[in-house]
N, C-alpha and C. Protein backbone atom coordinates (compact mmCIF):
# COMPACT_ATOMS: atom_id res chain seq x y z
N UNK A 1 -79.96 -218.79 -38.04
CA UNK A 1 -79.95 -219.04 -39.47
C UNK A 1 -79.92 -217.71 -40.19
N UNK A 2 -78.99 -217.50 -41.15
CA UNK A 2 -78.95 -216.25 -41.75
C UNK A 2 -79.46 -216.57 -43.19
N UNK A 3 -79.99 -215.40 -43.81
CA UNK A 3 -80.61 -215.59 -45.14
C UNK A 3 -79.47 -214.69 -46.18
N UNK A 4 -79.14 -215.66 -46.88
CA UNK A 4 -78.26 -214.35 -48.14
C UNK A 4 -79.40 -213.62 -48.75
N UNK A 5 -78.76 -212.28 -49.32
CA UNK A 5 -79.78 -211.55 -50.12
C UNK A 5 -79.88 -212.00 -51.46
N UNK A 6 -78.73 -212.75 -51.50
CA UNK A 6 -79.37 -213.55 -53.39
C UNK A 6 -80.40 -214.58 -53.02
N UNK A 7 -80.69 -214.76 -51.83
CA UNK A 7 -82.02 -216.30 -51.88
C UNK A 7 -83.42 -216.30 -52.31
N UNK A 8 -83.70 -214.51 -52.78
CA UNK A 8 -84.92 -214.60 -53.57
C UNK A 8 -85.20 -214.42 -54.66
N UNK A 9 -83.67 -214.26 -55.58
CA UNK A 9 -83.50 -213.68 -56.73
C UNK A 9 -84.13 -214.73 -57.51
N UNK A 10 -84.86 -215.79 -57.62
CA UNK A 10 -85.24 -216.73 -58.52
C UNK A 10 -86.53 -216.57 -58.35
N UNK A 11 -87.21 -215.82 -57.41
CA UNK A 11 -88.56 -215.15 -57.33
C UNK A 11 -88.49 -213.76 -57.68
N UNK A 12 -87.73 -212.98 -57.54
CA UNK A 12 -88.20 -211.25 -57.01
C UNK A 12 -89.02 -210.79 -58.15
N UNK A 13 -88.60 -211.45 -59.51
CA UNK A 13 -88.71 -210.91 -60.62
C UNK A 13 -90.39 -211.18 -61.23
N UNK A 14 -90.82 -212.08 -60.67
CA UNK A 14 -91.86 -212.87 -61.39
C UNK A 14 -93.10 -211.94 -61.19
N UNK A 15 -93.79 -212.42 -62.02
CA UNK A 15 -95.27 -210.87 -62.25
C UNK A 15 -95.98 -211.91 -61.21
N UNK A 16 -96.65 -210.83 -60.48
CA UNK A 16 -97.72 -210.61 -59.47
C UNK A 16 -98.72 -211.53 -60.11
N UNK A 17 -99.21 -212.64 -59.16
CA UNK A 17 -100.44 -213.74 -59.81
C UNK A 17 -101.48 -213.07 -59.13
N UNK A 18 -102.10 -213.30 -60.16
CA UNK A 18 -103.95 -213.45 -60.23
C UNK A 18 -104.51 -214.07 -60.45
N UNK A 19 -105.81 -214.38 -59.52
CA UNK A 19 -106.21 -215.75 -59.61
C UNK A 19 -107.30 -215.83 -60.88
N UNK A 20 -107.37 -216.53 -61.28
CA UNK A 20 -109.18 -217.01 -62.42
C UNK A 20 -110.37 -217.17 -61.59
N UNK A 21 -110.10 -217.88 -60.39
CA UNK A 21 -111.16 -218.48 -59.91
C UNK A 21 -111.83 -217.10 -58.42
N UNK A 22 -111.23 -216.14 -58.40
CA UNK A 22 -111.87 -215.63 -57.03
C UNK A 22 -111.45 -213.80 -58.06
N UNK A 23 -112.41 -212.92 -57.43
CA UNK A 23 -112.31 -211.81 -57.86
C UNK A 23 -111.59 -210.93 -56.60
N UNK A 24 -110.44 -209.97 -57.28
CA UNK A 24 -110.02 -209.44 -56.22
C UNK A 24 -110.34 -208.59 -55.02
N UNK A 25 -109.55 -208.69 -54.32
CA UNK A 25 -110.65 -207.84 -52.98
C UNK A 25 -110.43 -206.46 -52.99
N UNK A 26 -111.32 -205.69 -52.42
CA UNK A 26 -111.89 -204.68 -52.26
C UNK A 26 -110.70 -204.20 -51.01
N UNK A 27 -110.35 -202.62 -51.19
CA UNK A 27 -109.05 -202.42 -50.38
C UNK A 27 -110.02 -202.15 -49.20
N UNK A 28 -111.15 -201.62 -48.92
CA UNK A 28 -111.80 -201.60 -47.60
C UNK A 28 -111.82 -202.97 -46.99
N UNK A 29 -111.94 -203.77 -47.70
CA UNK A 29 -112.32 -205.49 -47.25
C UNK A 29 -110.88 -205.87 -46.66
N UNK A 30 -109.58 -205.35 -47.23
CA UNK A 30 -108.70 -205.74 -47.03
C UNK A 30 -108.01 -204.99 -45.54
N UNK A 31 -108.55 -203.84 -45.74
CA UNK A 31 -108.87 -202.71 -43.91
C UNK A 31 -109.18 -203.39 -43.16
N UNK A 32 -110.42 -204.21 -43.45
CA UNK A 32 -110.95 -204.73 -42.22
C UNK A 32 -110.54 -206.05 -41.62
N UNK A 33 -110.03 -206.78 -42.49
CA UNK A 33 -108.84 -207.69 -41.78
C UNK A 33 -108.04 -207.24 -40.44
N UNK A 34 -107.70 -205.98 -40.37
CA UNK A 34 -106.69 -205.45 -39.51
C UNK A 34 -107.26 -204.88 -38.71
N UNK A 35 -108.93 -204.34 -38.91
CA UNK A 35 -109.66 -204.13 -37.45
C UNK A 35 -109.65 -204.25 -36.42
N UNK A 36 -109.29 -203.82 -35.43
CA UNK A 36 -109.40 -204.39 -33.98
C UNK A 36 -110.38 -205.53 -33.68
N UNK A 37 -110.77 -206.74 -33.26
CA UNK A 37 -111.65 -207.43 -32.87
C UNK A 37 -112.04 -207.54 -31.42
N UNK A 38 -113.40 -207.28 -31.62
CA UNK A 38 -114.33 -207.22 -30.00
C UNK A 38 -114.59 -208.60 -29.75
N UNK A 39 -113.37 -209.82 -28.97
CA UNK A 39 -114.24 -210.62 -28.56
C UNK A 39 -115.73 -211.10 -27.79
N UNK A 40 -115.82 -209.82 -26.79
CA UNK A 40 -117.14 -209.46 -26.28
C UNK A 40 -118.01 -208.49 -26.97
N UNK A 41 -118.72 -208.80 -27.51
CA UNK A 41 -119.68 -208.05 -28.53
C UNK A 41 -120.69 -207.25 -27.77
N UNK A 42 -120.65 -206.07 -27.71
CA UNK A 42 -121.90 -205.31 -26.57
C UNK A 42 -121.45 -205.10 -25.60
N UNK A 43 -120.21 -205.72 -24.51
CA UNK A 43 -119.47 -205.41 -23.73
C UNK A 43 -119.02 -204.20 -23.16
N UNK A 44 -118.80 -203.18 -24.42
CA UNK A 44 -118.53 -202.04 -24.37
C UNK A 44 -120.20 -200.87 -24.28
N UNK A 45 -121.07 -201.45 -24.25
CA UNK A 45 -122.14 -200.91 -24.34
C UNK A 45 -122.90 -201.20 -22.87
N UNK A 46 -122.18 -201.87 -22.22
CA UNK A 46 -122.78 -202.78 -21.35
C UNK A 46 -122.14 -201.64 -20.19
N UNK A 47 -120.81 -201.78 -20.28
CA UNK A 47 -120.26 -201.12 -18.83
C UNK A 47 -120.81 -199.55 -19.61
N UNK A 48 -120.76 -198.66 -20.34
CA UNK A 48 -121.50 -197.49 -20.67
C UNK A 48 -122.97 -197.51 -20.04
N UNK A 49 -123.05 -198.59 -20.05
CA UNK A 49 -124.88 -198.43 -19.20
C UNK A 49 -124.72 -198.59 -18.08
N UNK A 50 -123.82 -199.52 -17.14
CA UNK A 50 -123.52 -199.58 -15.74
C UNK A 50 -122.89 -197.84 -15.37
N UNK A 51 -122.11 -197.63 -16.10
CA UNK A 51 -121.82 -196.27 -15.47
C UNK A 51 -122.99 -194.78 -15.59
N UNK A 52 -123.78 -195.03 -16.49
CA UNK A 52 -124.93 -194.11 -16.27
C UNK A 52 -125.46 -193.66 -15.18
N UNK A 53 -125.48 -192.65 -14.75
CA UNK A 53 -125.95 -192.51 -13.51
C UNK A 53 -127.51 -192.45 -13.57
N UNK A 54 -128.18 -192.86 -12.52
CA UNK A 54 -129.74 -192.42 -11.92
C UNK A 54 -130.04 -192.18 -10.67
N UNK A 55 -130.97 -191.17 -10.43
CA UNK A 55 -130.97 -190.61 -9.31
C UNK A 55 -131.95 -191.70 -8.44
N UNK A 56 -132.68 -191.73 -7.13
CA UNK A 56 -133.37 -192.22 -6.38
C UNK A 56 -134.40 -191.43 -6.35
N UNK A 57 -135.63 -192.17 -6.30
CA UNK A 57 -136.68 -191.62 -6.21
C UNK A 57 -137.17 -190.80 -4.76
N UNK A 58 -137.54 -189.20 -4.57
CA UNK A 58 -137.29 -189.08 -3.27
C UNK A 58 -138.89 -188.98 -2.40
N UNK A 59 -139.28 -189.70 -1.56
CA UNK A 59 -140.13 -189.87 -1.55
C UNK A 59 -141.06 -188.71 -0.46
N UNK A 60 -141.95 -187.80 -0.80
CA UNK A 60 -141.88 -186.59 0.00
C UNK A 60 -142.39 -187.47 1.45
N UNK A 61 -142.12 -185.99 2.35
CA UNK A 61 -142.12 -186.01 3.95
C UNK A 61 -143.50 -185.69 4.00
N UNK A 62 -144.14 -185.58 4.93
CA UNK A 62 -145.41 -184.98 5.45
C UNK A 62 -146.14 -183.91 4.73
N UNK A 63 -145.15 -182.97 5.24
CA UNK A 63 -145.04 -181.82 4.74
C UNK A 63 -145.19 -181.22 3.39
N UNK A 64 -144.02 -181.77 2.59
CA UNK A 64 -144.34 -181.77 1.15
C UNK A 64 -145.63 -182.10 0.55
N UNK A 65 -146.03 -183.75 0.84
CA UNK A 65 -146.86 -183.95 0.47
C UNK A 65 -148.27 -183.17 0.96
N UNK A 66 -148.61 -182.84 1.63
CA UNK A 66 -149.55 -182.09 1.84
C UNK A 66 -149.37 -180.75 1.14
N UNK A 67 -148.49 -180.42 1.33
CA UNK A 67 -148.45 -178.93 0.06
C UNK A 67 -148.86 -179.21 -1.30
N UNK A 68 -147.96 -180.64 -2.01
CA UNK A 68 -148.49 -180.66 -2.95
C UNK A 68 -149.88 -181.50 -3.18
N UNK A 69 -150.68 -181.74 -1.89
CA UNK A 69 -152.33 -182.32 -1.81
C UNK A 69 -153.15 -180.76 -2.77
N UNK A 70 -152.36 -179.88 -1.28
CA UNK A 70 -152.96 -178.74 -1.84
C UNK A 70 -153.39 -177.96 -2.85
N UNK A 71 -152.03 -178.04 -3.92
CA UNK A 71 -151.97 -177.37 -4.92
C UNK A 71 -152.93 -178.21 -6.30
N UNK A 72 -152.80 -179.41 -6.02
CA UNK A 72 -153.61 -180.46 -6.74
C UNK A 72 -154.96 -180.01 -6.48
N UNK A 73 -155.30 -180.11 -5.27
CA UNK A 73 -156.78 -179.29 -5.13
C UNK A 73 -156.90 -178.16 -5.85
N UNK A 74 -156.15 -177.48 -6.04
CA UNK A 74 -155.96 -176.13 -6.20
C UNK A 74 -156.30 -175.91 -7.52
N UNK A 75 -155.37 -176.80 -8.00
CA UNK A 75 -155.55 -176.90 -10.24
C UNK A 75 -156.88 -177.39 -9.98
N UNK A 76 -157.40 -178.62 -9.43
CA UNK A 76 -158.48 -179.24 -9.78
C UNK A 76 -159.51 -178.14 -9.96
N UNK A 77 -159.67 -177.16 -9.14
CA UNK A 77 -160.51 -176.26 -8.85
C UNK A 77 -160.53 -174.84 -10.33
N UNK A 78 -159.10 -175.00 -10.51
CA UNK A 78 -158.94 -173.43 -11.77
C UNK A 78 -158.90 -174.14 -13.20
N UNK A 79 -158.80 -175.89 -13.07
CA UNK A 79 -158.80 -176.73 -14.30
C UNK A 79 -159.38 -176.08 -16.10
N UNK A 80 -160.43 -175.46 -15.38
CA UNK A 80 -161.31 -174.76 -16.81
C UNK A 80 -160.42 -173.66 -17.00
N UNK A 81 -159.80 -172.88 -16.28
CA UNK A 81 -158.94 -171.61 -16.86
C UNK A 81 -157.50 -172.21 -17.38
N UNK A 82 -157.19 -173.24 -17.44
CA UNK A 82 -155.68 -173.71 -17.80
C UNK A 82 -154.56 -172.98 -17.06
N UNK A 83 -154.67 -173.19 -16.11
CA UNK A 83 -153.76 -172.25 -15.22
C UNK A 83 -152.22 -172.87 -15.90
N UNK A 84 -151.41 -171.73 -15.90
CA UNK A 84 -149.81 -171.93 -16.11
C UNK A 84 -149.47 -172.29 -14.95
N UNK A 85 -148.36 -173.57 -15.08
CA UNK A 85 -147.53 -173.95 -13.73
C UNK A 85 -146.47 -174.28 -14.08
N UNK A 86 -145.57 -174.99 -13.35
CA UNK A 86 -144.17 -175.34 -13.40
C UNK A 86 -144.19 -176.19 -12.82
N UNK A 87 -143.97 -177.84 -12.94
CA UNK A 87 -143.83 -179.34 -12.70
C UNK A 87 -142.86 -179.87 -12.97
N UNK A 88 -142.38 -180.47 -11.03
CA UNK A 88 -140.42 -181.33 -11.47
C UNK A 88 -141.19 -182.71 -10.74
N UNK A 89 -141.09 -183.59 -11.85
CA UNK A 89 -141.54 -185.27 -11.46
C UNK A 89 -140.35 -185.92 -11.90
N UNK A 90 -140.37 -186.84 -11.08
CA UNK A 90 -139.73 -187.88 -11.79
C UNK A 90 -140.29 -188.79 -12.50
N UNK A 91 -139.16 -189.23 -13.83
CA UNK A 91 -139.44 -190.41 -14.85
C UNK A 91 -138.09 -191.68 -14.18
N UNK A 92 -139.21 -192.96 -14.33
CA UNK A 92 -137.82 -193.54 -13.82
C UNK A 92 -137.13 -194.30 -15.41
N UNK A 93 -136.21 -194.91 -14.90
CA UNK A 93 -135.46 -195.27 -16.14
C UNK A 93 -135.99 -196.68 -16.57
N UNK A 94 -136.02 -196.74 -17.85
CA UNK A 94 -136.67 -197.85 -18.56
C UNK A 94 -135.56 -199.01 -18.32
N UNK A 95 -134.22 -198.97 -18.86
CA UNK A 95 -133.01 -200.09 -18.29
C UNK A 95 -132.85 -200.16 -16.82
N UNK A 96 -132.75 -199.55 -16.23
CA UNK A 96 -131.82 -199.85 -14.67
C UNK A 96 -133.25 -199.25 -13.80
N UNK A 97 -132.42 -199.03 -12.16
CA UNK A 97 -133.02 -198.30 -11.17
C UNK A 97 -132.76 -197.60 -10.85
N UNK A 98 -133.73 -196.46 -10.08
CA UNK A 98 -133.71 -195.33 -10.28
C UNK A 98 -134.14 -194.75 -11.36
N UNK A 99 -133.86 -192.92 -12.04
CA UNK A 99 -134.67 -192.32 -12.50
C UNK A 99 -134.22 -191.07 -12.66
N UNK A 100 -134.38 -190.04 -13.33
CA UNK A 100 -134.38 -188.77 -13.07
C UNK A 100 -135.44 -187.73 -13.09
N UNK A 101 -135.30 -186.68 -12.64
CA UNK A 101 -136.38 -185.57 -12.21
C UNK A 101 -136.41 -184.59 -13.71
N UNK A 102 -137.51 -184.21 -13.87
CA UNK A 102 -137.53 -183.09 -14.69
C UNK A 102 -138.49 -182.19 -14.50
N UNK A 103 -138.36 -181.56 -15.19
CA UNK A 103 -139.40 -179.59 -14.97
C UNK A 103 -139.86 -179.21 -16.57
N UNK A 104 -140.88 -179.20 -16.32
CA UNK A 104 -141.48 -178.43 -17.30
C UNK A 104 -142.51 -177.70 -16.86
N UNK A 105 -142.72 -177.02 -17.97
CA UNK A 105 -143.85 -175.53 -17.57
C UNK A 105 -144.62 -175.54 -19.11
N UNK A 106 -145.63 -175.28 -18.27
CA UNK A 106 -146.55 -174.91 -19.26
C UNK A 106 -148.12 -174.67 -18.83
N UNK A 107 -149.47 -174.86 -19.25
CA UNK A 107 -150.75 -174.63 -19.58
C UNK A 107 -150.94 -175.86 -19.04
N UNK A 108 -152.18 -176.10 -18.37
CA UNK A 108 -152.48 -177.61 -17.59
C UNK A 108 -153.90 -177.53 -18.64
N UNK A 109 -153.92 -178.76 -19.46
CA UNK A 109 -155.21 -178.81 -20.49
C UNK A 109 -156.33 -179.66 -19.44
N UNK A 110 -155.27 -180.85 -18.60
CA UNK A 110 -156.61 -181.90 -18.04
C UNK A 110 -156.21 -182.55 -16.80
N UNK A 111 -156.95 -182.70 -15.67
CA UNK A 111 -156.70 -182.62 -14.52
C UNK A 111 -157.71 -183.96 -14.57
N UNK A 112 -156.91 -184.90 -14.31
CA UNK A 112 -158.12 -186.90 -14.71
C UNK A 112 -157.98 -186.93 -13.17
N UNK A 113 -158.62 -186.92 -12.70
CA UNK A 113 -158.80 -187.46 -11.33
C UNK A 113 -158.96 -189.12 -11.09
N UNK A 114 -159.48 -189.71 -12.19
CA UNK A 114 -159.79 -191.15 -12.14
C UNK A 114 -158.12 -192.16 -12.18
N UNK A 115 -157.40 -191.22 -13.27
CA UNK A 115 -156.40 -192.10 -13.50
C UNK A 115 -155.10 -190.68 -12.79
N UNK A 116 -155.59 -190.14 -12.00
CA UNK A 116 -154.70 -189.55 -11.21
C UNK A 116 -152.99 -188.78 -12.26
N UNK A 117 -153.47 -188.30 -12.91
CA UNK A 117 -152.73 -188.01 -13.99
C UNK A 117 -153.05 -185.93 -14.26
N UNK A 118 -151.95 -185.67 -14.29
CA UNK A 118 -152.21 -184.10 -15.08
C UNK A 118 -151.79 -184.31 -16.47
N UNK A 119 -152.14 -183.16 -17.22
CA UNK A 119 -151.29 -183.38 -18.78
C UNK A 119 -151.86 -181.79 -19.29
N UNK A 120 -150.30 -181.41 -19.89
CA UNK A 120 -150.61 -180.08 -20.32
C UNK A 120 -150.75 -179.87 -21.54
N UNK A 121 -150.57 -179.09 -21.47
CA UNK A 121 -151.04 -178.42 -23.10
C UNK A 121 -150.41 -179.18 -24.03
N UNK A 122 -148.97 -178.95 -24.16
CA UNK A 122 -147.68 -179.41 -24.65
C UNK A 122 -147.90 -181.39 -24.69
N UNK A 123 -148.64 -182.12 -23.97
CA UNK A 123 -149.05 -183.18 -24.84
C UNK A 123 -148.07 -183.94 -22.89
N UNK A 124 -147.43 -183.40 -22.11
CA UNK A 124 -146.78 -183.80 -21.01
C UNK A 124 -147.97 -184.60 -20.09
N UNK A 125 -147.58 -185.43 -20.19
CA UNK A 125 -148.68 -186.61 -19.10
C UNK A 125 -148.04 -186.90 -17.54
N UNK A 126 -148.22 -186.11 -16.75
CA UNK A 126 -147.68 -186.58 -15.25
C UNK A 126 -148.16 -187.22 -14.25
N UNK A 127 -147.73 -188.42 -13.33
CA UNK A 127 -149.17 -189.15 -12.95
C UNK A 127 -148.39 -188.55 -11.23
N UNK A 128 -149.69 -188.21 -10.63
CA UNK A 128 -149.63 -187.58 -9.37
C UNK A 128 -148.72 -188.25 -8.39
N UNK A 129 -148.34 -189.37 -8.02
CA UNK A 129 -147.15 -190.37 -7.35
C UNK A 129 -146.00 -189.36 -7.66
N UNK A 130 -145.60 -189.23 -9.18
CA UNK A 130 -144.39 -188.60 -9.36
C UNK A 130 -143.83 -187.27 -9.16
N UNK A 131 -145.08 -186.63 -8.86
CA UNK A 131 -144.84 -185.15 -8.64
C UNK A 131 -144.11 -184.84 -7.29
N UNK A 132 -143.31 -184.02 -7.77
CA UNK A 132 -142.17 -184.19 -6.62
C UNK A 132 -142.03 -181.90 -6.10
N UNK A 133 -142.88 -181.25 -7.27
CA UNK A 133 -142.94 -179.99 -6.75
C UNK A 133 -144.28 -179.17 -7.81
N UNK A 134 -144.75 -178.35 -7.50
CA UNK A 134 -146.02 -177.88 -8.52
C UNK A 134 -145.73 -175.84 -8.08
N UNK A 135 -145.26 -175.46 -9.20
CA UNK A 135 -145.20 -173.70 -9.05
C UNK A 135 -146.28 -173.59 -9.69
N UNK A 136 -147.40 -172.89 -9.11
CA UNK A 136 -148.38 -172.17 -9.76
C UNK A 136 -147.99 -170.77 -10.10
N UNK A 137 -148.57 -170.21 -11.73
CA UNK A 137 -148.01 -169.05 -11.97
C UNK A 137 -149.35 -168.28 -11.92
């Protein structure tokens, strides 16, 4: 079917209607018509969290652990001088499994033996399970 170009000449001319009853739209409102649409809502947030990586918790050998028995004895004992150290524990992850390791350094304020916990100066709460290395300075 072909269209002649005179077939709209009984329209082309006519002024642009406006309605009475609805107020016109907003050219952002009229943007968002043409938005891409996410039929899966969060979808995209979802595989971003599956691909996150976390490490495994590593659980020390003999060895380790007795070194770091030691050094725990060790603070327990210099606790009143705030000895400076350097601590890599792991935190595990609040969404998934697994976790990652971190290090901080600083001033040891309190050595809880009851709730098996260090915490330094800096306000860092580490509970003894997680300690995974202890540098005394």
């Amino acid at each position: 079917m072909t269209v002649k170009s005179d077939s709209y000449n009984d329209i082309i001319n006519l002024p642009h209607h406006v309605s009475q009853n609805r107020k016109r739209m907003s050219v952002g409102d009229r943007a968002a018509q043409f938005s891409p649409f996410a039929a899966l809502k969060g979808f995209d947030d979802e595989i971003d969290e599956a691909a996150r990586f976390t490490e495994s918790k590593i659980e020390p050998d003999g060895a380790r652990a007795e070194e770091i028995n030691e050094k725990l004895l060790l603070l327990n004992e210099q606790q009143r001088s705030h000895p400076s150290l350097r601590l890599t524990y792991f935190v595990a992850d609040g969404k998934k499994s697994g976790g990652k390791y971190l290090s901080v350094q600083g001033r040891l304020k309190k050595f809880d033996v009851y709730n098996r916990t260090l915490t330094l100066e800096d306000g860092s709460c580490v509970s003894f399970e997680d300690i995974f290395d202890i540098e005394l300075h």
